[in-house]
C-alpha atoms as a PDB file:
ATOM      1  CA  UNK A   1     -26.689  11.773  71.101  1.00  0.00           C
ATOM      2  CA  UNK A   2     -26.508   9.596  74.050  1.00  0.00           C
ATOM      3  CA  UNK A   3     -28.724   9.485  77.707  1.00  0.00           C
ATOM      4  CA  UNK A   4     -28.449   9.180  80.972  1.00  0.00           C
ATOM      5  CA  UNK A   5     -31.705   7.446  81.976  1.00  0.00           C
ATOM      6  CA  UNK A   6     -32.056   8.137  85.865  1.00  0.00           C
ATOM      7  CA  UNK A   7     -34.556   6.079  87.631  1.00  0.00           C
ATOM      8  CA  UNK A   8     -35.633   5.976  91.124  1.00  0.00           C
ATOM      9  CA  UNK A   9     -37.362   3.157  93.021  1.00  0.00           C
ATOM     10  CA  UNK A  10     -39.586   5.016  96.330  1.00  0.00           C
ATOM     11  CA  UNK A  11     -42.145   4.562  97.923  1.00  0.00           C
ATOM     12  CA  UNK A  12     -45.580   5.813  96.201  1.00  0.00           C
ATOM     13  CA  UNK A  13     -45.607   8.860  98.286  1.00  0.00           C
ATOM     14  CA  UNK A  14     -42.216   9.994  97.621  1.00  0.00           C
ATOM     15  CA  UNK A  15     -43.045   9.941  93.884  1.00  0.00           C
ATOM     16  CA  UNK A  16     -43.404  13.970  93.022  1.00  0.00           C
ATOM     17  CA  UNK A  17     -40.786  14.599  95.264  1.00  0.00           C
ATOM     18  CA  UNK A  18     -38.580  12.187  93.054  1.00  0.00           C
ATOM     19  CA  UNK A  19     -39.790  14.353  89.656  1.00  0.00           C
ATOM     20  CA  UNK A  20     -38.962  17.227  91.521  1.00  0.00           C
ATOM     21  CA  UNK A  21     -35.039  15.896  91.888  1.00  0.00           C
ATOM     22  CA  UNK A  22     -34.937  14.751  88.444  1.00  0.00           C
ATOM     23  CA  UNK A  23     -36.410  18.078  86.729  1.00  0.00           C
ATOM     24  CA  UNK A  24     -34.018  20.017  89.464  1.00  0.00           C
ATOM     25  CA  UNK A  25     -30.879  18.095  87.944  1.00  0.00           C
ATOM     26  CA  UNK A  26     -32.075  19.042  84.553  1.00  0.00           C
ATOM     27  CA  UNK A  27     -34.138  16.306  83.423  1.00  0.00           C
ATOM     28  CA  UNK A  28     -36.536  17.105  80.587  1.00  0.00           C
ATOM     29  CA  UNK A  29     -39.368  14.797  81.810  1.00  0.00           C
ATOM     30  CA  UNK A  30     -40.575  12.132  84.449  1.00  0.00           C
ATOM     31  CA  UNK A  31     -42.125   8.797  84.004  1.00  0.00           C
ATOM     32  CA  UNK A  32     -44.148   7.015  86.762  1.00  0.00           C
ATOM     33  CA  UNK A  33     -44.508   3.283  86.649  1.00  0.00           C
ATOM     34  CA  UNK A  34     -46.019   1.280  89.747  1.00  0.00           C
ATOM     35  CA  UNK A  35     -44.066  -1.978  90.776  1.00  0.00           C
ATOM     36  CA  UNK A  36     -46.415  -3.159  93.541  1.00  0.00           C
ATOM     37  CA  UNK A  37     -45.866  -1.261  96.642  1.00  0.00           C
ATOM     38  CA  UNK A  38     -43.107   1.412  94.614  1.00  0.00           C
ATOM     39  CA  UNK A  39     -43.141   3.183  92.329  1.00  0.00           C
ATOM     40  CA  UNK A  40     -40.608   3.755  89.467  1.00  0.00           C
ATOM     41  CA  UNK A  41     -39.316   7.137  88.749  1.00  0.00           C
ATOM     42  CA  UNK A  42     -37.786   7.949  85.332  1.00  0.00           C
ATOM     43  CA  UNK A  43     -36.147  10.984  83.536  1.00  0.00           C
ATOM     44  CA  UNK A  44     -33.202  11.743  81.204  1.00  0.00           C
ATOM     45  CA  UNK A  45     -30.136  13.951  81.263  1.00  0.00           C
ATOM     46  CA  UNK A  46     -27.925  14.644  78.589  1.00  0.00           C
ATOM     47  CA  UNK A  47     -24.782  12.752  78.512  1.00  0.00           C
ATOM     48  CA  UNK A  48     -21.833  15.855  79.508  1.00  0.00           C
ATOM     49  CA  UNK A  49     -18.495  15.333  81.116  1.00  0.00           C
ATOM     50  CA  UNK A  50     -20.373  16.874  84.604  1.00  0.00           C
ATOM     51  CA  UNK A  51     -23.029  13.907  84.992  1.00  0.00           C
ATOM     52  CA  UNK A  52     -21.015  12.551  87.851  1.00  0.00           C
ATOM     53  CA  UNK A  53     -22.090  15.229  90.023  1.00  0.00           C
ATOM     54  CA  UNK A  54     -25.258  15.611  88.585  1.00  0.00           C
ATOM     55  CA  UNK A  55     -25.990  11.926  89.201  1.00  0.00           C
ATOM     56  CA  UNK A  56     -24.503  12.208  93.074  1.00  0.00           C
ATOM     57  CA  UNK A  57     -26.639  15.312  93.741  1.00  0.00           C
ATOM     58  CA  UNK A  58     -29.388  13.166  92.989  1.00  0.00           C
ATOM     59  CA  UNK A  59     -28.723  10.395  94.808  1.00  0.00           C
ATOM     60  CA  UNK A  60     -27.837  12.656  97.670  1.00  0.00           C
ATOM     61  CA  UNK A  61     -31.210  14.213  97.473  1.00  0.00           C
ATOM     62  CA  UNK A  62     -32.914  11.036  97.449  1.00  0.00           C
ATOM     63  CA  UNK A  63     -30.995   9.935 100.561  1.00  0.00           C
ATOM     64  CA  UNK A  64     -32.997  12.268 102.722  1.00  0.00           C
ATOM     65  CA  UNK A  65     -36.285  10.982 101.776  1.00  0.00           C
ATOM     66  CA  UNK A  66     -36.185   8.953 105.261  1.00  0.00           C
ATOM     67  CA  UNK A  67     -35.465  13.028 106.565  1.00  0.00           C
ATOM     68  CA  UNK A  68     -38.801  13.930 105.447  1.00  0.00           C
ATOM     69  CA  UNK A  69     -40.561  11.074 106.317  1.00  0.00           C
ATOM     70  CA  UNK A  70     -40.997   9.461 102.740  1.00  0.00           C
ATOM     71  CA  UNK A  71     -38.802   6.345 103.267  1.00  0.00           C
ATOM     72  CA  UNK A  72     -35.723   4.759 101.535  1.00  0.00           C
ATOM     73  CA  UNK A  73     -35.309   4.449  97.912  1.00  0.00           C
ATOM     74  CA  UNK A  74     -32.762   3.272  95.686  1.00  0.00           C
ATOM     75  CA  UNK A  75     -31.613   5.063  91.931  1.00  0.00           C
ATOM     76  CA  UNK A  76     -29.776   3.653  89.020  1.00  0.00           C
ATOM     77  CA  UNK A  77     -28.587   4.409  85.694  1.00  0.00           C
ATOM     78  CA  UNK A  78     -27.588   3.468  82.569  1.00  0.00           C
ATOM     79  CA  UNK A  79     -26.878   5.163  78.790  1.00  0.00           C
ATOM     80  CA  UNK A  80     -29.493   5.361  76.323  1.00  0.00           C
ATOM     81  CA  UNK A  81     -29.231   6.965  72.823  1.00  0.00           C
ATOM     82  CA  UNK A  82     -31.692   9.308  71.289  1.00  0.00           C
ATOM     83  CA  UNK A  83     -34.033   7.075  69.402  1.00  0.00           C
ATOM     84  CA  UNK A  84     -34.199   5.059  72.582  1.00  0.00           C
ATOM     85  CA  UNK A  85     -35.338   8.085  74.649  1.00  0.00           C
ATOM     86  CA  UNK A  86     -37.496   9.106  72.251  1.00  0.00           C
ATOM     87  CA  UNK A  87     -39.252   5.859  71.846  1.00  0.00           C
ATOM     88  CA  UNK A  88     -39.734   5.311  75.560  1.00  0.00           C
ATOM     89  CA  UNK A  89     -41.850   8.458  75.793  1.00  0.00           C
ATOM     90  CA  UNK A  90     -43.868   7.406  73.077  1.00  0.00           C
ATOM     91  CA  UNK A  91     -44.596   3.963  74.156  1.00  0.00           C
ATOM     92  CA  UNK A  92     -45.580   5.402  78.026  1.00  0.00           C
ATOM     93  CA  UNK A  93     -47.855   7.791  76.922  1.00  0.00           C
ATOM     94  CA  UNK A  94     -51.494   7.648  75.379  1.00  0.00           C
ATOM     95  CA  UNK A  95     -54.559  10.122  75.765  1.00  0.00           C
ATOM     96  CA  UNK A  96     -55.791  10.144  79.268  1.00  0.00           C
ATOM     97  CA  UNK A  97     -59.447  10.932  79.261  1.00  0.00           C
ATOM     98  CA  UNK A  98     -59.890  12.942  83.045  1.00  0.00           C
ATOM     99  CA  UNK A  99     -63.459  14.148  84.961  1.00  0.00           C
ATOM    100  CA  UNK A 100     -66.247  14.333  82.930  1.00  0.00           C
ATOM    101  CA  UNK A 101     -64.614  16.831  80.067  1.00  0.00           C
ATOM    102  CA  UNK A 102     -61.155  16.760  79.834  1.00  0.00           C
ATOM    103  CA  UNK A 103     -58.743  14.699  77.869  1.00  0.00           C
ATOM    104  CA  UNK A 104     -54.843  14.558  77.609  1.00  0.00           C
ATOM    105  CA  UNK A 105     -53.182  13.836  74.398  1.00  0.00           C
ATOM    106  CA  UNK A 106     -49.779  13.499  73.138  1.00  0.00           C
ATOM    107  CA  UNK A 107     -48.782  15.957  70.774  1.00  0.00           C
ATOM    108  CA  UNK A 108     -48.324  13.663  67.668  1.00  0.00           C
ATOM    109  CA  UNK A 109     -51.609  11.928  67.854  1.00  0.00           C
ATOM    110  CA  UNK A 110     -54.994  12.882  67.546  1.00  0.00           C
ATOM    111  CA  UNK A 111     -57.034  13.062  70.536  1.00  0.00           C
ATOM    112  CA  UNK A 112     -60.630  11.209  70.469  1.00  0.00           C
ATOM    113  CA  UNK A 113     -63.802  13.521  69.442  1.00  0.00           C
ATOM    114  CA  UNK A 114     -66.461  13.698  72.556  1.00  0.00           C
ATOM    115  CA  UNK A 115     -64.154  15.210  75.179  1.00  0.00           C
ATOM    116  CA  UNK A 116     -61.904  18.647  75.595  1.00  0.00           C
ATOM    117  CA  UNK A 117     -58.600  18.184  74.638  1.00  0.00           C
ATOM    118  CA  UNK A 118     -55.471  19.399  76.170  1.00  0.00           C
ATOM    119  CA  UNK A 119     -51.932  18.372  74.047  1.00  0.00           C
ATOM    120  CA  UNK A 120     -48.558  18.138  75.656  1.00  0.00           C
ATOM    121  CA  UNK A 121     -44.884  17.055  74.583  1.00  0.00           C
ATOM    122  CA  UNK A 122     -45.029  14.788  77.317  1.00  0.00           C
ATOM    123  CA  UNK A 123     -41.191  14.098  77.010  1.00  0.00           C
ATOM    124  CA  UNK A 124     -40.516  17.581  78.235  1.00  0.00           C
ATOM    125  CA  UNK A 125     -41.617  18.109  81.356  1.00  0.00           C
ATOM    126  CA  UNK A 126     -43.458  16.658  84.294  1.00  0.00           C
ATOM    127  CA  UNK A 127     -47.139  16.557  84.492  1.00  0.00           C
ATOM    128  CA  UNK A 128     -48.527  14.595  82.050  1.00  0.00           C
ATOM    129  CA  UNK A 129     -52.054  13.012  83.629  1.00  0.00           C
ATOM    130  CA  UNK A 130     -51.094   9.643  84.816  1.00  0.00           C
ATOM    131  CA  UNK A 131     -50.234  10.204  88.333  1.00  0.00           C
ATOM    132  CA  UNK A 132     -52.737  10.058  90.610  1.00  0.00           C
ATOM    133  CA  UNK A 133     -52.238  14.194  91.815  1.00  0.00           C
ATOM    134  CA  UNK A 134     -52.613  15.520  88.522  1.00  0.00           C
ATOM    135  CA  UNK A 135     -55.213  13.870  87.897  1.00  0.00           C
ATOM    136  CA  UNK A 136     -57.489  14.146  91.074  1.00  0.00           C
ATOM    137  CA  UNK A 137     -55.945  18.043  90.700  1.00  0.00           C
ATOM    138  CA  UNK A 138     -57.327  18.433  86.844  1.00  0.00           C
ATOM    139  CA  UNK A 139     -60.892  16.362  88.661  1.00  0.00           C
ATOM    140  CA  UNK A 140     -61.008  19.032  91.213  1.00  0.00           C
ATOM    141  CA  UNK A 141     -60.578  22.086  88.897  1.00  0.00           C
ATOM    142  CA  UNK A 142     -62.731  20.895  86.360  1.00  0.00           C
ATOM    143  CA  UNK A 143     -65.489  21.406  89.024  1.00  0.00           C
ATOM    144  CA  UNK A 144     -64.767  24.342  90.408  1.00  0.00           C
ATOM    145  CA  UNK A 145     -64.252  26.344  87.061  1.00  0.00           C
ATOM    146  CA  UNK A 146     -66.113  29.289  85.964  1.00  0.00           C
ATOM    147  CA  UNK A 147     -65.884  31.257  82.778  1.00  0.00           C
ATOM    148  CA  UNK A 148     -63.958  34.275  83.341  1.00  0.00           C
ATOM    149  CA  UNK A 149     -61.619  33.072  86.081  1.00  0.00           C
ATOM    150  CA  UNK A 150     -58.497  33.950  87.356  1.00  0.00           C
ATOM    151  CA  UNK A 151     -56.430  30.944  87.411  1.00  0.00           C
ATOM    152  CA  UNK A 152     -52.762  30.665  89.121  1.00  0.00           C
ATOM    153  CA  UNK A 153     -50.971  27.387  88.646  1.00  0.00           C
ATOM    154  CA  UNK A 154     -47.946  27.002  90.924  1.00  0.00           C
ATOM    155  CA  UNK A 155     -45.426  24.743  90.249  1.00  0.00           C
ATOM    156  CA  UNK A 156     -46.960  24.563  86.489  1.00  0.00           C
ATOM    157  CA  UNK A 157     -44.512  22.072  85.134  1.00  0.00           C
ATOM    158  CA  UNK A 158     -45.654  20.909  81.600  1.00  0.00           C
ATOM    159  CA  UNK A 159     -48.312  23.135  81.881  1.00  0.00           C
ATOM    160  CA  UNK A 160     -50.559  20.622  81.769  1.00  0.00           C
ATOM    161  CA  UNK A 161     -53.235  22.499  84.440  1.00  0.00           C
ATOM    162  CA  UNK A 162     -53.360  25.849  83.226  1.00  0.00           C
ATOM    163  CA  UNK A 163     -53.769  24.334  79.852  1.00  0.00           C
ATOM    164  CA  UNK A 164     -56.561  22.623  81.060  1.00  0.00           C
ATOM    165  CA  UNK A 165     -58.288  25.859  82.837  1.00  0.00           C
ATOM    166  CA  UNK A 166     -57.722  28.152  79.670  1.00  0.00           C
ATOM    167  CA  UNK A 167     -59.893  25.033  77.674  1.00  0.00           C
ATOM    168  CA  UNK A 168     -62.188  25.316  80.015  1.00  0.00           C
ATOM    169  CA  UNK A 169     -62.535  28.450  79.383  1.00  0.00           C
ATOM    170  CA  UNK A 170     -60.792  30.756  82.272  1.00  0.00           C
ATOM    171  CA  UNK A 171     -60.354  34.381  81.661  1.00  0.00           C
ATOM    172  CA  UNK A 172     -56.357  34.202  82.329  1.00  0.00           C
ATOM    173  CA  UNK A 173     -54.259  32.212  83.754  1.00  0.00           C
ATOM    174  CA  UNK A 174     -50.759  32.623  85.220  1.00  0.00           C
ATOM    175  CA  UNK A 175     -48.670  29.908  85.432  1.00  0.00           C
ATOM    176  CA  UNK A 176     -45.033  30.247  87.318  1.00  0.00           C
ATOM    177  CA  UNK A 177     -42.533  27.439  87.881  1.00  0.00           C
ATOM    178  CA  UNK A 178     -39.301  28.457  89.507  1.00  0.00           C
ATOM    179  CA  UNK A 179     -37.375  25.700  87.014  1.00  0.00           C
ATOM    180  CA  UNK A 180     -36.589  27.334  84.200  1.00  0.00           C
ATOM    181  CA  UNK A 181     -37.006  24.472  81.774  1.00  0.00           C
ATOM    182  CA  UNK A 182     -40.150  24.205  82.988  1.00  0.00           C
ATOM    183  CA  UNK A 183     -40.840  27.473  82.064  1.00  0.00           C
ATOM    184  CA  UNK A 184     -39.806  27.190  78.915  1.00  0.00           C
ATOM    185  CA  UNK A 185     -41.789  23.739  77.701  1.00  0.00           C
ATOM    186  CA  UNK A 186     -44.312  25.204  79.800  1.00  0.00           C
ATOM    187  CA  UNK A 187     -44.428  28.023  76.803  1.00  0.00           C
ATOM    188  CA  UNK A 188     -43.858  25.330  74.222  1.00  0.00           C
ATOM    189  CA  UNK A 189     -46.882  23.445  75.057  1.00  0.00           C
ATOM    190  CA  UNK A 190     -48.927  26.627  75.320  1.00  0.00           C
ATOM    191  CA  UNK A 191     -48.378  27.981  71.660  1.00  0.00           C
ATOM    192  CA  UNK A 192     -48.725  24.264  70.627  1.00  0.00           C
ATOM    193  CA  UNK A 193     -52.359  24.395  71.974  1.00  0.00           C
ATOM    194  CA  UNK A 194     -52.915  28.122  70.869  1.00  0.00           C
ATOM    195  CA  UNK A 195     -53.568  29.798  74.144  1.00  0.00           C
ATOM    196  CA  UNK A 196     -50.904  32.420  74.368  1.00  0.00           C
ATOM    197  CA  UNK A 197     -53.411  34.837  74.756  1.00  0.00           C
ATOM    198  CA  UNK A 198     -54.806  33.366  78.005  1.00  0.00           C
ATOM    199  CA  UNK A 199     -51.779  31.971  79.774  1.00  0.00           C
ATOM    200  CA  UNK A 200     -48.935  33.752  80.654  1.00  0.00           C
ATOM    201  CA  UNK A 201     -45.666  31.592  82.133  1.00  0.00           C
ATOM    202  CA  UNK A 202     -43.502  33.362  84.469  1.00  0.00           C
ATOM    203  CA  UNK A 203     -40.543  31.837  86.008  1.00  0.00           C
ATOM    204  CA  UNK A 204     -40.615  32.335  89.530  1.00  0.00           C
ATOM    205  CA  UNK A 205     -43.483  31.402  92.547  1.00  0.00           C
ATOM    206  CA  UNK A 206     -45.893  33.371  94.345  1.00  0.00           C
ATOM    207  CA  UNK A 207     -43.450  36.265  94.491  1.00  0.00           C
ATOM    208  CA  UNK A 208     -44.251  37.366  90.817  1.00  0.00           C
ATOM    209  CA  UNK A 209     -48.223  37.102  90.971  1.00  0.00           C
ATOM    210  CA  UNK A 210     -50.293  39.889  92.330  1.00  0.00           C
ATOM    211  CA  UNK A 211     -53.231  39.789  94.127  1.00  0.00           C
ATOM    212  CA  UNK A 212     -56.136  38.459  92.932  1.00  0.00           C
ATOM    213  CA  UNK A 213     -56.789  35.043  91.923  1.00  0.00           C
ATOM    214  CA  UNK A 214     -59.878  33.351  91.811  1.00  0.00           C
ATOM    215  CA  UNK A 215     -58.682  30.274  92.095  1.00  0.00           C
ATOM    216  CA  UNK A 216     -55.171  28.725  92.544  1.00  0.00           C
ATOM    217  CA  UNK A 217     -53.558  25.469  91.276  1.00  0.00           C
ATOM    218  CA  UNK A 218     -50.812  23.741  93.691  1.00  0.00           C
ATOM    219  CA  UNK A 219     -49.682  20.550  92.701  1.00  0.00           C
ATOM    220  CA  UNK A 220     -45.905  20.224  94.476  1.00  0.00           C
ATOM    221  CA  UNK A 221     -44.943  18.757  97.742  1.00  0.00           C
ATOM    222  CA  UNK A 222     -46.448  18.967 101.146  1.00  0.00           C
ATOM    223  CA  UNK A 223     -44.203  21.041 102.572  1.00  0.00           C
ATOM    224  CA  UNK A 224     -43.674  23.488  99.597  1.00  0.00           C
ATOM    225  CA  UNK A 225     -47.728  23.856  99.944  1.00  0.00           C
ATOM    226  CA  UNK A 226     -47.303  24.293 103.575  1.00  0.00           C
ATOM    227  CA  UNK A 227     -44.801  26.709 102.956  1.00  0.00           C
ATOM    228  CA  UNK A 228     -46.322  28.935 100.772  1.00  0.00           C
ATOM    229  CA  UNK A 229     -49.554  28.892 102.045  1.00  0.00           C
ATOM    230  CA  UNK A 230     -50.025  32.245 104.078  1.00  0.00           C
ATOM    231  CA  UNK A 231     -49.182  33.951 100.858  1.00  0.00           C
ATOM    232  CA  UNK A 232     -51.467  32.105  98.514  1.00  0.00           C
ATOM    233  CA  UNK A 233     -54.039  32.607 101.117  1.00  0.00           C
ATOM    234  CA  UNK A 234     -53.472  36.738 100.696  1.00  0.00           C
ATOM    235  CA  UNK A 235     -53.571  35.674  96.971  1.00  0.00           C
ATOM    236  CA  UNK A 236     -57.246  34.807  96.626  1.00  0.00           C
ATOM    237  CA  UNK A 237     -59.790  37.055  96.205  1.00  0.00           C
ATOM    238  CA  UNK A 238     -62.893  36.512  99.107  1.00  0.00           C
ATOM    239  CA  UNK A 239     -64.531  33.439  98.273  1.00  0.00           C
ATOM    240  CA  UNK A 240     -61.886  32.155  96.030  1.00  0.00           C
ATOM    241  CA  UNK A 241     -60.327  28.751  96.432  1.00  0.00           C
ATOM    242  CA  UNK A 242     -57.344  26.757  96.568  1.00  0.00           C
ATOM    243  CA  UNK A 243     -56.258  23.556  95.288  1.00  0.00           C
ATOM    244  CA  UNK A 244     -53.664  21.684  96.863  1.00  0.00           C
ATOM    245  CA  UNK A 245     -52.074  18.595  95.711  1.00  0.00           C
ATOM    246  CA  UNK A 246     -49.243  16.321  95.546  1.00  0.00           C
ATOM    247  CA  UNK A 247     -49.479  15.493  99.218  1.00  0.00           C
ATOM    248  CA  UNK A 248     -48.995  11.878 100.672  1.00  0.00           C
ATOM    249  CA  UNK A 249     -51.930  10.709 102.854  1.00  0.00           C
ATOM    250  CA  UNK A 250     -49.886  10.944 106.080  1.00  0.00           C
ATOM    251  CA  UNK A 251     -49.113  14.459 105.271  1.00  0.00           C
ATOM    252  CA  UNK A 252     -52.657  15.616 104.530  1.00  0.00           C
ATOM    253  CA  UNK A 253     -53.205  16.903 108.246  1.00  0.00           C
ATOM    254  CA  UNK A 254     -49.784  18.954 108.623  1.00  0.00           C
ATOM    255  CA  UNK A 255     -51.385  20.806 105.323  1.00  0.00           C
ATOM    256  CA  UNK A 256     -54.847  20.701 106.254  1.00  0.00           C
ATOM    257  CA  UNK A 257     -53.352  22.807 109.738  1.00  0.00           C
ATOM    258  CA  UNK A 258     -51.389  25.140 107.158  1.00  0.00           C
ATOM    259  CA  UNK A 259     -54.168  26.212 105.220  1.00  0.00           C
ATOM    260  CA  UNK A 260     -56.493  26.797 107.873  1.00  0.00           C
ATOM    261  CA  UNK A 261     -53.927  28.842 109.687  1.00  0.00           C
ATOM    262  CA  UNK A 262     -53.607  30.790 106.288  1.00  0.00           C
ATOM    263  CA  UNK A 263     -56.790  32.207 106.582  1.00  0.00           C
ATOM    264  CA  UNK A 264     -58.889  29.499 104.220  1.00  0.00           C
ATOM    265  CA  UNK A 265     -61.540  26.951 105.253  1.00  0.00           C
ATOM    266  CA  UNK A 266     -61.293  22.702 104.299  1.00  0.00           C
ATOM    267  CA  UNK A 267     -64.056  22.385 101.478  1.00  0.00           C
ATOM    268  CA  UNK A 268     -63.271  19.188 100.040  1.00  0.00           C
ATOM    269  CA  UNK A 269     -61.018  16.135  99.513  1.00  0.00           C
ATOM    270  CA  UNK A 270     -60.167  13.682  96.828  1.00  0.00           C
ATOM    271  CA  UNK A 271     -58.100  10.755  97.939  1.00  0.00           C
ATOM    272  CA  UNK A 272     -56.555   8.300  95.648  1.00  0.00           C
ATOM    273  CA  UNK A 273     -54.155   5.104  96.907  1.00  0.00           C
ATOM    274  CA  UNK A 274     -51.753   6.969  99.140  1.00  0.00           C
ATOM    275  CA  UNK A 275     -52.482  10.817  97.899  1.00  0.00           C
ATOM    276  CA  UNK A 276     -55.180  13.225  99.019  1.00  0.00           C
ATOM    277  CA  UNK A 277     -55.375  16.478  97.247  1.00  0.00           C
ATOM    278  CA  UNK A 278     -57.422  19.413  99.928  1.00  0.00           C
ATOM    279  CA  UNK A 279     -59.389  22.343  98.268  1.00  0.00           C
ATOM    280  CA  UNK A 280     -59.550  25.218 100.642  1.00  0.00           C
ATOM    281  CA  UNK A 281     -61.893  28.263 100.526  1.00  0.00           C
ATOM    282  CA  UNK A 282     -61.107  31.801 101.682  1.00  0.00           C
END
């Protein structure tokens, strides 16, 4: 079977919103690579008689970055066939020890003894530990983290954070995506890990969770977060907390304004190159 591999050169702060293109045109995964400055964008579609439009959606999405304030970039294809595709994932990823517990690991290899380990078909979906929000996101959660808690991961992608909470030991988690492939490697990776009976994927956002979360997981886009916030703020149970990530440095105030008028309080803030991810209290 053949490939379209679709790869977008941005700036580092327009980097989830780029995976967020390629998993809405139907790619199965995104790769992050940093060329100086940029970054690198992969993912891979299918090869169909439709990829024209598929391929000038994208680009047409990626011409508004300057819109949204996250500069110009520049995307460009070419056809790859399966073992290609297959071997591209597999030379990109490796087990990505995170915080003081945690540690990502491919699903064909075997992850090093010493830390928790979370697996993932990292050729699926996006979230896989590399990039810089995931990571200060699974840093972040691994210190707030109780037994017991309620977890809510929005915008779960691979899974890869409610994965995470269930191994470190949350009571349940939900975890909602409104992409429906996500959804479903989002399920994949949980029966690969043996959690199904912590972590239940929904497709959908907050719309489908009820009240009651000790703590939520948001690693999207500024203004998604900034969006949804009043609602994830009626989410959390008193004292609860939020985590929000995937938001450029010159976006971090615009959130940090949304959360506070959502009801929650700033607690703390990881920043990494050009990302900050906020935790909020209610």
């Amino acid at each position: 079977m053949e490939w379209l591999k679709v790869e977008i050169r941005a700036e580092k702060e327009a980097a989830e919103a780029a995976a967020a293109i390629l998993l809405e045109a139907g790619c199965q995964g995104a790769a992050f690579q940093s060329e100086g400055e940029m970054e690198l964008i992969a993912g891979y579609l299918p090869y169909e008689e439709k990829m024209k439009d598929k391929v000038d959606r994208i680009a047409a999405d990626v011409a508004l970055f300057p819109k949204w304030g996250l500069g110009s970039a520049q995307v460009r294809t070419r056809v790859v066939r399966d073992e290609d595709w297959a071997e591209s994932w597999k030379k990109f990823y490796r087990p990505v020890p995170i915080g003081a517990k945690l540690i990502i690991c491919p699903s064909w290899e075997e992850c090093p003894p010493g830390r928790v380990p979370v697996f993932l078909d990292p050729g699926m979906a996006f979230g896989t530990g590399h990039h810089p929000t995931t990571a200060m996101c699974l840093e972040e959660m691994e210190r707030l983290i109780l037994p017991g808690m309620i977890v809510y991961d929005v915008g779960c992608g691979s899974g890869i954070l409610s994965l995470a909470a269930a191994r470190l030991d949350a009571g349940r988690v939900l975890a909602v995506d409104v992409d429906p492939v996500a959804v479903r490697v989002c399920r994949e990776n949980v029966l690969f890990n043996g959690l199904e009976e912590v972590i239940d994927v929904r497709q959908g956002s907050l719309e489908v969770l009820p009240k009651g979360a000790n703590l939520i997981l948001m690693n999207i886009i500024a203004p998604v977060i900034i969006a949804l916030a009043p609602r994830a703020g009626e989410l959390l149970y008193p004292g609860g907390s939020l985590v929000a990530a995937g938001i450029s440095v010159t976006q971090g105030e615009e959130t940090r304004r949304a959360l506070l008028k959502a009801g929650l309080s700033i607690t703390g803030e990881r920043v990494q190159g050009e990302w900050v991810t906020i935790t909020a209290r209610k």
